[in-house]
N, C-alpha and C. Protein backbone atom coordinates (compact mmCIF):
# COMPACT_ATOMS: atom_id res chain seq x y z
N UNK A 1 -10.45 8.75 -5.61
CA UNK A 1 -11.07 7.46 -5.43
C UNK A 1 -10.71 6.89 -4.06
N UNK A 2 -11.62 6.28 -3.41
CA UNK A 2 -11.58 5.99 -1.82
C UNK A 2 -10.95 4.63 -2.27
N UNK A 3 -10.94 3.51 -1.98
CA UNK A 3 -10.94 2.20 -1.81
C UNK A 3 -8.96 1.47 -1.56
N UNK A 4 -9.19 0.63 -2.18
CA UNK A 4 -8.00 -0.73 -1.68
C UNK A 4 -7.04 -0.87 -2.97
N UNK A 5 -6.02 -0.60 -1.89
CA UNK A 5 -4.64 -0.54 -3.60
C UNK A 5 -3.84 -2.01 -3.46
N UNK A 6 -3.02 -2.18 -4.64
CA UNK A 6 -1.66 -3.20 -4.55
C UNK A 6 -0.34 -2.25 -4.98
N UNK A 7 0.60 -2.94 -4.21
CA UNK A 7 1.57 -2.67 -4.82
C UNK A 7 2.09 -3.67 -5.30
N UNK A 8 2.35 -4.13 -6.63
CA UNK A 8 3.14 -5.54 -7.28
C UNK A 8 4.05 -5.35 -7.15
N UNK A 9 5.04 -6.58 -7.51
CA UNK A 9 6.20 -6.18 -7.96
C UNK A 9 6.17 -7.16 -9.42
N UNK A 10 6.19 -7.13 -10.62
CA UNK A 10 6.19 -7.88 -11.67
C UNK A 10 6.94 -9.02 -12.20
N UNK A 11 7.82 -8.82 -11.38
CA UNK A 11 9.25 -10.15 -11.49
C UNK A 11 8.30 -10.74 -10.78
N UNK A 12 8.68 -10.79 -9.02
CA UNK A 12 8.23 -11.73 -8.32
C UNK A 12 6.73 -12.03 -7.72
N UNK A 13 6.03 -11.13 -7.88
CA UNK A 13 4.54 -11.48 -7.77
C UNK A 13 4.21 -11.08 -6.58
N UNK A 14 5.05 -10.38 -5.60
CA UNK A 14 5.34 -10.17 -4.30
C UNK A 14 3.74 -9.08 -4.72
N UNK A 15 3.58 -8.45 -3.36
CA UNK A 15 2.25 -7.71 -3.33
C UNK A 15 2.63 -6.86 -1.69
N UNK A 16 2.00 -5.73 -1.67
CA UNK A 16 1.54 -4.62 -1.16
C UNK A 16 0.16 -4.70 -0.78
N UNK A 17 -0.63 -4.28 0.22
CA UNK A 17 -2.26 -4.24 0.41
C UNK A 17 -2.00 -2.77 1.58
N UNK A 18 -3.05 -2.05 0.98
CA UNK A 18 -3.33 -0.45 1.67
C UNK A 18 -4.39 -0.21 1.23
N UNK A 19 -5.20 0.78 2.00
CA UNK A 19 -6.34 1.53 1.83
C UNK A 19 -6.51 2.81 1.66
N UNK A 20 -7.16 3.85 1.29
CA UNK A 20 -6.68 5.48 0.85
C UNK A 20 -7.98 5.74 0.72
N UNK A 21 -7.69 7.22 1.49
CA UNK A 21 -9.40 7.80 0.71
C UNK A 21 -9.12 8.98 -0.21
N UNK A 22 -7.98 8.69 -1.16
CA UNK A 22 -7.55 9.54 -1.78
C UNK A 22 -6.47 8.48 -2.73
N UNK A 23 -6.59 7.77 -3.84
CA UNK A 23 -5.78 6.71 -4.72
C UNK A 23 -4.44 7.93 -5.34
N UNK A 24 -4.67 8.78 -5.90
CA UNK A 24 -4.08 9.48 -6.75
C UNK A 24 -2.73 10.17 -5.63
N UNK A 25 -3.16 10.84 -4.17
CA UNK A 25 -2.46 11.22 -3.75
C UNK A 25 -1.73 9.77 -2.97
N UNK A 26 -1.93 8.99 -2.62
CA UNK A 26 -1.36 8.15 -2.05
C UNK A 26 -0.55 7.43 -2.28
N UNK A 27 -0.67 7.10 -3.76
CA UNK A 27 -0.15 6.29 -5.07
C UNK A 27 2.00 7.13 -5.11
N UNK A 28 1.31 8.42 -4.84
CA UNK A 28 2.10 9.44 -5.09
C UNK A 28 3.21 9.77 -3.84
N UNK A 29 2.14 9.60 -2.98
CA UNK A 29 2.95 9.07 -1.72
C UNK A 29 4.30 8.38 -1.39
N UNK A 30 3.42 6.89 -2.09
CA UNK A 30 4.22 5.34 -1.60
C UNK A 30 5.60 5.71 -2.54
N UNK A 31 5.48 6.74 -3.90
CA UNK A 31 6.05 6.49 -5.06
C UNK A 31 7.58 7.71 -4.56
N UNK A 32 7.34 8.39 -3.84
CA UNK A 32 8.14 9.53 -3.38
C UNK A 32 8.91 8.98 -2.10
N UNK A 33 8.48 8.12 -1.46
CA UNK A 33 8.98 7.68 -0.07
C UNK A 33 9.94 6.38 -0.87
N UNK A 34 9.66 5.57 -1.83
CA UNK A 34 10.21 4.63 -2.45
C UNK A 34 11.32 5.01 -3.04
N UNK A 35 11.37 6.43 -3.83
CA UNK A 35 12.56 6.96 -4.46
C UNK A 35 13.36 7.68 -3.54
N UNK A 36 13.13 8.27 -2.59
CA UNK A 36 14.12 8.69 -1.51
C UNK A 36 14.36 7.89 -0.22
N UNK A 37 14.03 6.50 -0.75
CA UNK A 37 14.94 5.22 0.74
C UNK A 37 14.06 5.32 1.51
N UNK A 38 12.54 5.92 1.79
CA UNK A 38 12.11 6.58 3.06
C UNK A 38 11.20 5.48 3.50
N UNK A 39 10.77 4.25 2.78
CA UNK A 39 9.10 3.42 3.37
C UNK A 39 9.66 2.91 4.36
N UNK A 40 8.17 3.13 4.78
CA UNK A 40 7.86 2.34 6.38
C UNK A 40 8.13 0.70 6.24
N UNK A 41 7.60 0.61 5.27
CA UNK A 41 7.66 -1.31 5.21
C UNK A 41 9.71 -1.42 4.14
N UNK A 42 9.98 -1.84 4.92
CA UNK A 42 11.68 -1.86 4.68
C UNK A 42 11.96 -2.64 3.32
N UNK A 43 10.84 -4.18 3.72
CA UNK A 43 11.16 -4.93 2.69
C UNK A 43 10.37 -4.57 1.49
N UNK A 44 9.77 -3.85 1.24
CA UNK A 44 8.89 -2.98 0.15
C UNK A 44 10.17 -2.12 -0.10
N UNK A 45 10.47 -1.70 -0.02
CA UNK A 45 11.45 -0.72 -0.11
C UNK A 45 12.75 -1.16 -0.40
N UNK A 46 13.41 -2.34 0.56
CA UNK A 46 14.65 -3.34 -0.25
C UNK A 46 13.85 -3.63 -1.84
N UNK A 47 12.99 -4.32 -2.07
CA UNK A 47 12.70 -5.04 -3.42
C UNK A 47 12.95 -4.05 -4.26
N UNK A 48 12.07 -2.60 -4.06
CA UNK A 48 12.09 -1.46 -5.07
C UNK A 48 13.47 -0.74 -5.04
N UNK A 49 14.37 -1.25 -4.25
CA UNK A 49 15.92 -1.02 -4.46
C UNK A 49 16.52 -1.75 -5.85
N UNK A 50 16.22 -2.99 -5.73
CA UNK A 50 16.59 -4.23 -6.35
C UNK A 50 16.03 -4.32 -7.50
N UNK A 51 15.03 -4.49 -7.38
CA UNK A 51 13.98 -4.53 -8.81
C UNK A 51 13.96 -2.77 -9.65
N UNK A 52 13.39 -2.26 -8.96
CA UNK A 52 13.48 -0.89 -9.96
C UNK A 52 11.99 -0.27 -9.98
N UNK A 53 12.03 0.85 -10.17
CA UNK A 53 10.34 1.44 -9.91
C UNK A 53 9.34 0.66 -11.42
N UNK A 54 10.51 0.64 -12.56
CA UNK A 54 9.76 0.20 -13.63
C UNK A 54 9.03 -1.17 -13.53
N UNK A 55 9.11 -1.72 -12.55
CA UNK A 55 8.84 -3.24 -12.14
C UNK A 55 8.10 -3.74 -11.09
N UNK A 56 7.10 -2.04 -10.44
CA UNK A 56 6.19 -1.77 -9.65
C UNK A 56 5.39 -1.59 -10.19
N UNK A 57 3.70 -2.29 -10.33
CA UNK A 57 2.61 -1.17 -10.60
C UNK A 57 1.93 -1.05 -9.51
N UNK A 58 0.78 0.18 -9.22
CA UNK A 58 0.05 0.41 -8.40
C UNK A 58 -1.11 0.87 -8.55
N UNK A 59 -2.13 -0.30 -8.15
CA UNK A 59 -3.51 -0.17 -8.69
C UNK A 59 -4.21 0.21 -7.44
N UNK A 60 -5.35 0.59 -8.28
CA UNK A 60 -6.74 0.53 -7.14
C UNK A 60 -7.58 -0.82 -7.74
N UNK A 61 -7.87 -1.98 -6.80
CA UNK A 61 -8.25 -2.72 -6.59
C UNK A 61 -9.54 -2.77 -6.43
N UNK A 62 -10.12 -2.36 -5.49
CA UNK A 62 -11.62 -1.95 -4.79
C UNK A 62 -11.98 -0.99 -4.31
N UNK A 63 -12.97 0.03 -5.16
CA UNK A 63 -13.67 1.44 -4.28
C UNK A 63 -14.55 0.63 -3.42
N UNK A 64 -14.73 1.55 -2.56
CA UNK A 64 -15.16 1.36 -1.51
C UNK A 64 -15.37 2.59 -0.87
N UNK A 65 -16.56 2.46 0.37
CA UNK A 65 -16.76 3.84 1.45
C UNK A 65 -15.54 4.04 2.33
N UNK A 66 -15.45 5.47 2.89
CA UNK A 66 -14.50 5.33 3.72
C UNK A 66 -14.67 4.43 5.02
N UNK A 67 -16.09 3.66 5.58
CA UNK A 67 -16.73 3.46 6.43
C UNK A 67 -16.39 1.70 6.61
N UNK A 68 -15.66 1.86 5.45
CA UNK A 68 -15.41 0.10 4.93
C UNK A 68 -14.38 0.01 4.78
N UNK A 69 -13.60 0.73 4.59
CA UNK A 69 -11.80 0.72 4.33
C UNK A 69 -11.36 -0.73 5.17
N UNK A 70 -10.91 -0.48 6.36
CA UNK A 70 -10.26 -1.35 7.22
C UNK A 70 -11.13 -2.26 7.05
N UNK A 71 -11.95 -2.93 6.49
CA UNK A 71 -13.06 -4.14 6.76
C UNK A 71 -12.50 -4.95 5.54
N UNK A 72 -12.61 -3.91 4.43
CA UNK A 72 -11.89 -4.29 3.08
C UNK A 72 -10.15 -4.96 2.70
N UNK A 73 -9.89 -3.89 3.64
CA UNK A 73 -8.28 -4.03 3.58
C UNK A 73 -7.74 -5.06 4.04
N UNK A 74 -8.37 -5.77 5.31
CA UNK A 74 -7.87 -6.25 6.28
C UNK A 74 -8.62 -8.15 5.48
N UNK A 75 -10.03 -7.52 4.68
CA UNK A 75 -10.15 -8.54 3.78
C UNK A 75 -9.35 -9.24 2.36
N UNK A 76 -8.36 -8.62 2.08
CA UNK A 76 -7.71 -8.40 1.32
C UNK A 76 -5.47 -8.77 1.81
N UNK A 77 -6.04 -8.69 2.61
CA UNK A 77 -5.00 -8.77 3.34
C UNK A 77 -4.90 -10.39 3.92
N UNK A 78 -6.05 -10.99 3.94
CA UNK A 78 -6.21 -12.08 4.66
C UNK A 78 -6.19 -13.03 3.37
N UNK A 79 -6.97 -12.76 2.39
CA UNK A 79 -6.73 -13.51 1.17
C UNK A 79 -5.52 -13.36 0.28
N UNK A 80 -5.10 -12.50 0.07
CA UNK A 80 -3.97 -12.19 -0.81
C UNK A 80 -2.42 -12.26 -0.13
N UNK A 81 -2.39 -12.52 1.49
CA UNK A 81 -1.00 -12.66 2.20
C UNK A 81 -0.11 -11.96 1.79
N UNK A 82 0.08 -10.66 1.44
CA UNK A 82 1.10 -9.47 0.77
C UNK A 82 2.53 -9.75 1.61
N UNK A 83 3.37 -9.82 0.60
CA UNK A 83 5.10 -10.31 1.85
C UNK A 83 5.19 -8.95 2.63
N UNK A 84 5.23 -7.77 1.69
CA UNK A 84 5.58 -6.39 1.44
C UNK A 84 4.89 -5.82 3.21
N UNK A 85 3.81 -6.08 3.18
CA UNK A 85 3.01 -5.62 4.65
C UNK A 85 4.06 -5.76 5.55
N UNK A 86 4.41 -4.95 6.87
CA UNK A 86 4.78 -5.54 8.17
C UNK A 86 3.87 -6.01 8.49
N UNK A 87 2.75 -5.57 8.64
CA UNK A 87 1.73 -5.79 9.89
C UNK A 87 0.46 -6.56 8.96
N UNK A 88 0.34 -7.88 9.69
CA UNK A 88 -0.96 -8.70 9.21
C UNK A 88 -2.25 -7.98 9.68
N UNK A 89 -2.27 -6.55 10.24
CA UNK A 89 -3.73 -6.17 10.78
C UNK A 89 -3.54 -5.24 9.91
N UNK A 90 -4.69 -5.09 9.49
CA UNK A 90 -5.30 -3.41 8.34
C UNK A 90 -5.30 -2.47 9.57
N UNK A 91 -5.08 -1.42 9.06
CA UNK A 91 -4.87 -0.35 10.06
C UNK A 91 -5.02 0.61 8.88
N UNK A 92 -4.97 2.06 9.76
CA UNK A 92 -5.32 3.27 8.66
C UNK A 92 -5.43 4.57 9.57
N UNK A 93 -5.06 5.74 9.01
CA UNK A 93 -4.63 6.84 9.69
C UNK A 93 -5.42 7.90 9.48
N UNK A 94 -6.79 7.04 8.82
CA UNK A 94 -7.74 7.71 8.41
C UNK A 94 -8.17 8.70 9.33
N UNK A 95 -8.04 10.23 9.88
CA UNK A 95 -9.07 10.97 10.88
C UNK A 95 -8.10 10.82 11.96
N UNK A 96 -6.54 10.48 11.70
CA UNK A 96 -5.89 10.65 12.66
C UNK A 96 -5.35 12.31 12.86
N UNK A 97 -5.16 13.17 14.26
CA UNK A 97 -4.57 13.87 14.19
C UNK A 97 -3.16 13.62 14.82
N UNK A 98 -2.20 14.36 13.91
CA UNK A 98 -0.89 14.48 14.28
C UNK A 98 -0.50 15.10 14.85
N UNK A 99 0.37 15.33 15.67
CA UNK A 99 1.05 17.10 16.48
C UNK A 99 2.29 16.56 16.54
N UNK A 100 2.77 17.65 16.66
CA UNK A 100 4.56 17.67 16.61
C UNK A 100 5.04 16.83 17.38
C-alpha cells in the first residue's frame, strides 16, 4: 500500500507523519530501527525507550499515488503538528539512489 502513515504513541498522543510506497515494509522498518536504538528522529526513539513498543501503533492513514506522497505528507504534517518529526518539511527518498 502506497500512502501516509502515523506513528502514535497511546499514553501521550504524541504522533509520527511519513509517507511509503510500500506500508508493510516500512512499518517494519521504523519497528527494527526502534528496537535496536537506531531512528533518525531521536525523540521518536527516546519516547519508544520510555513508553515501550506495546504503546506504539502504526497505521496507514491515507493511500495515495506515489505522485502525491510529499503533497499528502507534508499535508498532514501541517495539520496534525507530529512532535516525533525533526523536520517540518515532508521529504521522501522516494527514487533516491544511494552509493557507498
Amino acid at each position: 500500500m502506497i500512502g501516509i502513515y502515523k506513528i502514535e504513541n497511546q499514553i501521550t498522543k504524541d504522533i509520527y507523519i511519513g509517507s511509503c510506497s510500500n506500508f508493510n515494509v516500512r512499518k517494519g522498518s521504523h519497528l527494527c530501527l526502534l528496537r535496536q536504538g537506531k531512528h533518525h528522529s531521536i525523540i521518536l526513539q527516546r519516547a519508544f525507550d520510555k513508553y515501550l513498543q506495546d504503546n506504539f501503533i502504526i497505521s496507514l492513514i491515507e493511500e495515495c499515488s506515489k505522485e502525491n506522497l510529499i503533497q499528502r505528507e507534508q499535508y498532514y504534517i501541517d495539520l496534525l503538528k507530529p512532535k516525533y518529526n525533526i523536520c517540518p518539511t515532508a521529504g521522501s527518498n522516494l527514487n533516491r539512489i544511494f552509493t557507498e
